[in-house]
Protein backbone atom coordinates (compact mmCIF):
# COMPACT_ATOMS: atom_id res chain seq x y z
CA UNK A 1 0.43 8.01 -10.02
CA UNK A 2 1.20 7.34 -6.53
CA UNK A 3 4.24 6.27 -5.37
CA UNK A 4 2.64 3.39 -3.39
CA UNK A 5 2.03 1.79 -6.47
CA UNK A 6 5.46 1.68 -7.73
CA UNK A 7 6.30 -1.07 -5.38
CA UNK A 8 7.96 -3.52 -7.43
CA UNK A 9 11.93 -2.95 -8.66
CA UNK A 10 12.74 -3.91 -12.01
CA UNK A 11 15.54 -3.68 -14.46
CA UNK A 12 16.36 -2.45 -17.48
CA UNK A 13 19.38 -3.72 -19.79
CA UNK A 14 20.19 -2.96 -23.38
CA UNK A 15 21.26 -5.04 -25.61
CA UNK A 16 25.09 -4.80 -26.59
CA UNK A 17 27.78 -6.02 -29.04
CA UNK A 18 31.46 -5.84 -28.29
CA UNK A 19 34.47 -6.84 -30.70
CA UNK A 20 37.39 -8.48 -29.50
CA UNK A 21 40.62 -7.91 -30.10
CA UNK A 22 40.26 -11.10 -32.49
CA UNK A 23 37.62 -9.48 -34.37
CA UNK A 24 34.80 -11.85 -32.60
CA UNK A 25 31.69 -10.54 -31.85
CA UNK A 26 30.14 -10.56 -28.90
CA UNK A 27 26.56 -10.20 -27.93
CA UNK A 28 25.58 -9.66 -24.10
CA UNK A 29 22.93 -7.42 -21.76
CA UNK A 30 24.01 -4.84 -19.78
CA UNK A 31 21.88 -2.95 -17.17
CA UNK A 32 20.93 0.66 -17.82
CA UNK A 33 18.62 1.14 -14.82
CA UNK A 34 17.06 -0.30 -11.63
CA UNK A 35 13.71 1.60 -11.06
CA UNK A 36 10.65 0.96 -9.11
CA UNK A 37 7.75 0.06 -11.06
CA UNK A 38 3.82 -0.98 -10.74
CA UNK A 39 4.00 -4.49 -12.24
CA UNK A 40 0.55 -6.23 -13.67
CA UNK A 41 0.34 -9.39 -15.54
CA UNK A 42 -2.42 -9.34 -17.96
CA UNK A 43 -2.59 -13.07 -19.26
CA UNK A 44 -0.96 -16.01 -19.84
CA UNK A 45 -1.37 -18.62 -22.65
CA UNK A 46 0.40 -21.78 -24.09
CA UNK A 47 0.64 -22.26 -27.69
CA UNK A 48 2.58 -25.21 -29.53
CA UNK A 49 5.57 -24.36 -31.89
CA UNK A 50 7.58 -25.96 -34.13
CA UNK A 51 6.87 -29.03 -31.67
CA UNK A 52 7.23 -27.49 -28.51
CA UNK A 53 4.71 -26.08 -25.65
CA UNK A 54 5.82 -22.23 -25.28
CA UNK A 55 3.90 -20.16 -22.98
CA UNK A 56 3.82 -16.29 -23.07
CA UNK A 57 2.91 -14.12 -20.43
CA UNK A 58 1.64 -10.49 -21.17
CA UNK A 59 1.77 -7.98 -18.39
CA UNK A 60 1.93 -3.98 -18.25
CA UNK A 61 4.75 -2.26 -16.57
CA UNK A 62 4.50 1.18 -15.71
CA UNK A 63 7.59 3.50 -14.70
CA UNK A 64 8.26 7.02 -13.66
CA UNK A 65 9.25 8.76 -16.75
CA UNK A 66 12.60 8.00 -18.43
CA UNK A 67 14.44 9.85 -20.65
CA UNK A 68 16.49 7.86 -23.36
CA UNK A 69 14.20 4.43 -23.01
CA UNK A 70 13.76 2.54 -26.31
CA UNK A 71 11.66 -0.49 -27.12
CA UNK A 72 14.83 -2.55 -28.05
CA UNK A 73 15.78 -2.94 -24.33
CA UNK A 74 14.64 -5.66 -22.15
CA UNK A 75 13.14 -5.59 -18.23
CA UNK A 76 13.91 -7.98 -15.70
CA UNK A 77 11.74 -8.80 -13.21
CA UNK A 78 12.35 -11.51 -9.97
CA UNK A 79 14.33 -13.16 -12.59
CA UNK A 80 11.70 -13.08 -15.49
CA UNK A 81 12.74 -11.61 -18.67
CA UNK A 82 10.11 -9.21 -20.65
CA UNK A 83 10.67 -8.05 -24.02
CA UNK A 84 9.03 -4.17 -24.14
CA UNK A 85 6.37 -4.26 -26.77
CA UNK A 86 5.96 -0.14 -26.89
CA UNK A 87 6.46 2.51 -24.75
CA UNK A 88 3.20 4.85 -24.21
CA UNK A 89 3.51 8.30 -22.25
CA UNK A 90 0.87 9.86 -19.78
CA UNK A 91 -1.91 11.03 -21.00
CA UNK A 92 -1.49 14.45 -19.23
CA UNK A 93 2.22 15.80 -19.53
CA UNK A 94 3.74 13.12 -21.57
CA UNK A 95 6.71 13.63 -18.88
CA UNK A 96 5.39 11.49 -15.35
CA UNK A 97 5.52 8.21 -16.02
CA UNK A 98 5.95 5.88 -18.95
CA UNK A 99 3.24 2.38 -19.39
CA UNK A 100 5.11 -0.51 -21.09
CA UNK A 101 2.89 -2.97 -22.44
CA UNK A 102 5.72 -6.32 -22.56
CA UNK A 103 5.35 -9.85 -23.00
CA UNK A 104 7.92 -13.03 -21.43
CA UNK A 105 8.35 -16.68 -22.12
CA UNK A 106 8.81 -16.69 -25.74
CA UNK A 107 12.46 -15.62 -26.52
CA UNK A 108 13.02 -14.17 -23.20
CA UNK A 109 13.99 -10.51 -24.65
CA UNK A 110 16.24 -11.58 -27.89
């Protein structure tokens, strides 16, 4: 992949929880990463729920490889939230870059 096409930065939080000294839990984001990345949205659709209009936005994020990312994390992008659906290697090495296929607008990555 070139790095032209990386042009975009994103980034990536994990989810956390913390304790207080009160025993309260706490459940927040915290950023792991800011990368570049080749951002594409795929589609975009509106469905009604329990009432509601939601829309969801698919798109495919791809990254220079990473070493310790896990679908439970969450990408940010110009303020848009994207829950990671799967993480899928290149086809060659495994080890140059990583393709995210994610999806937004629903629960905005909880």
């Amino acid at each position: 992949m070139a790095a032209g096409e990386l042009r975009h930065r994103v980034l990536i939080q994990q989810q956390v929880t913390t304790r207080d000294e009160d025993g309260v839990q706490t459940t927040s984001w915290v950023e792991v990463a800011t990368v570049w990345a080749s951002v594409e949205p795929l589609s975009a659709r509106e469905f009604i729920q329990s009432g509601q209009t939601q829309a969801a936005v698919t798109a495919r994020i791809t990254i220079r490889y990473r070493e310790g990312l896990l679908p439970t994390m969450r990408i940010v992008h110009r303020g848009q939230v994207f829950n990671i659906a799967g993480l899928l290697p290149d086809k060659a090495s495994g080890l140059e870059y990583i393709t995210i296929p994610v999806s937004a607008g629903v629960n905005d990555g909880r």
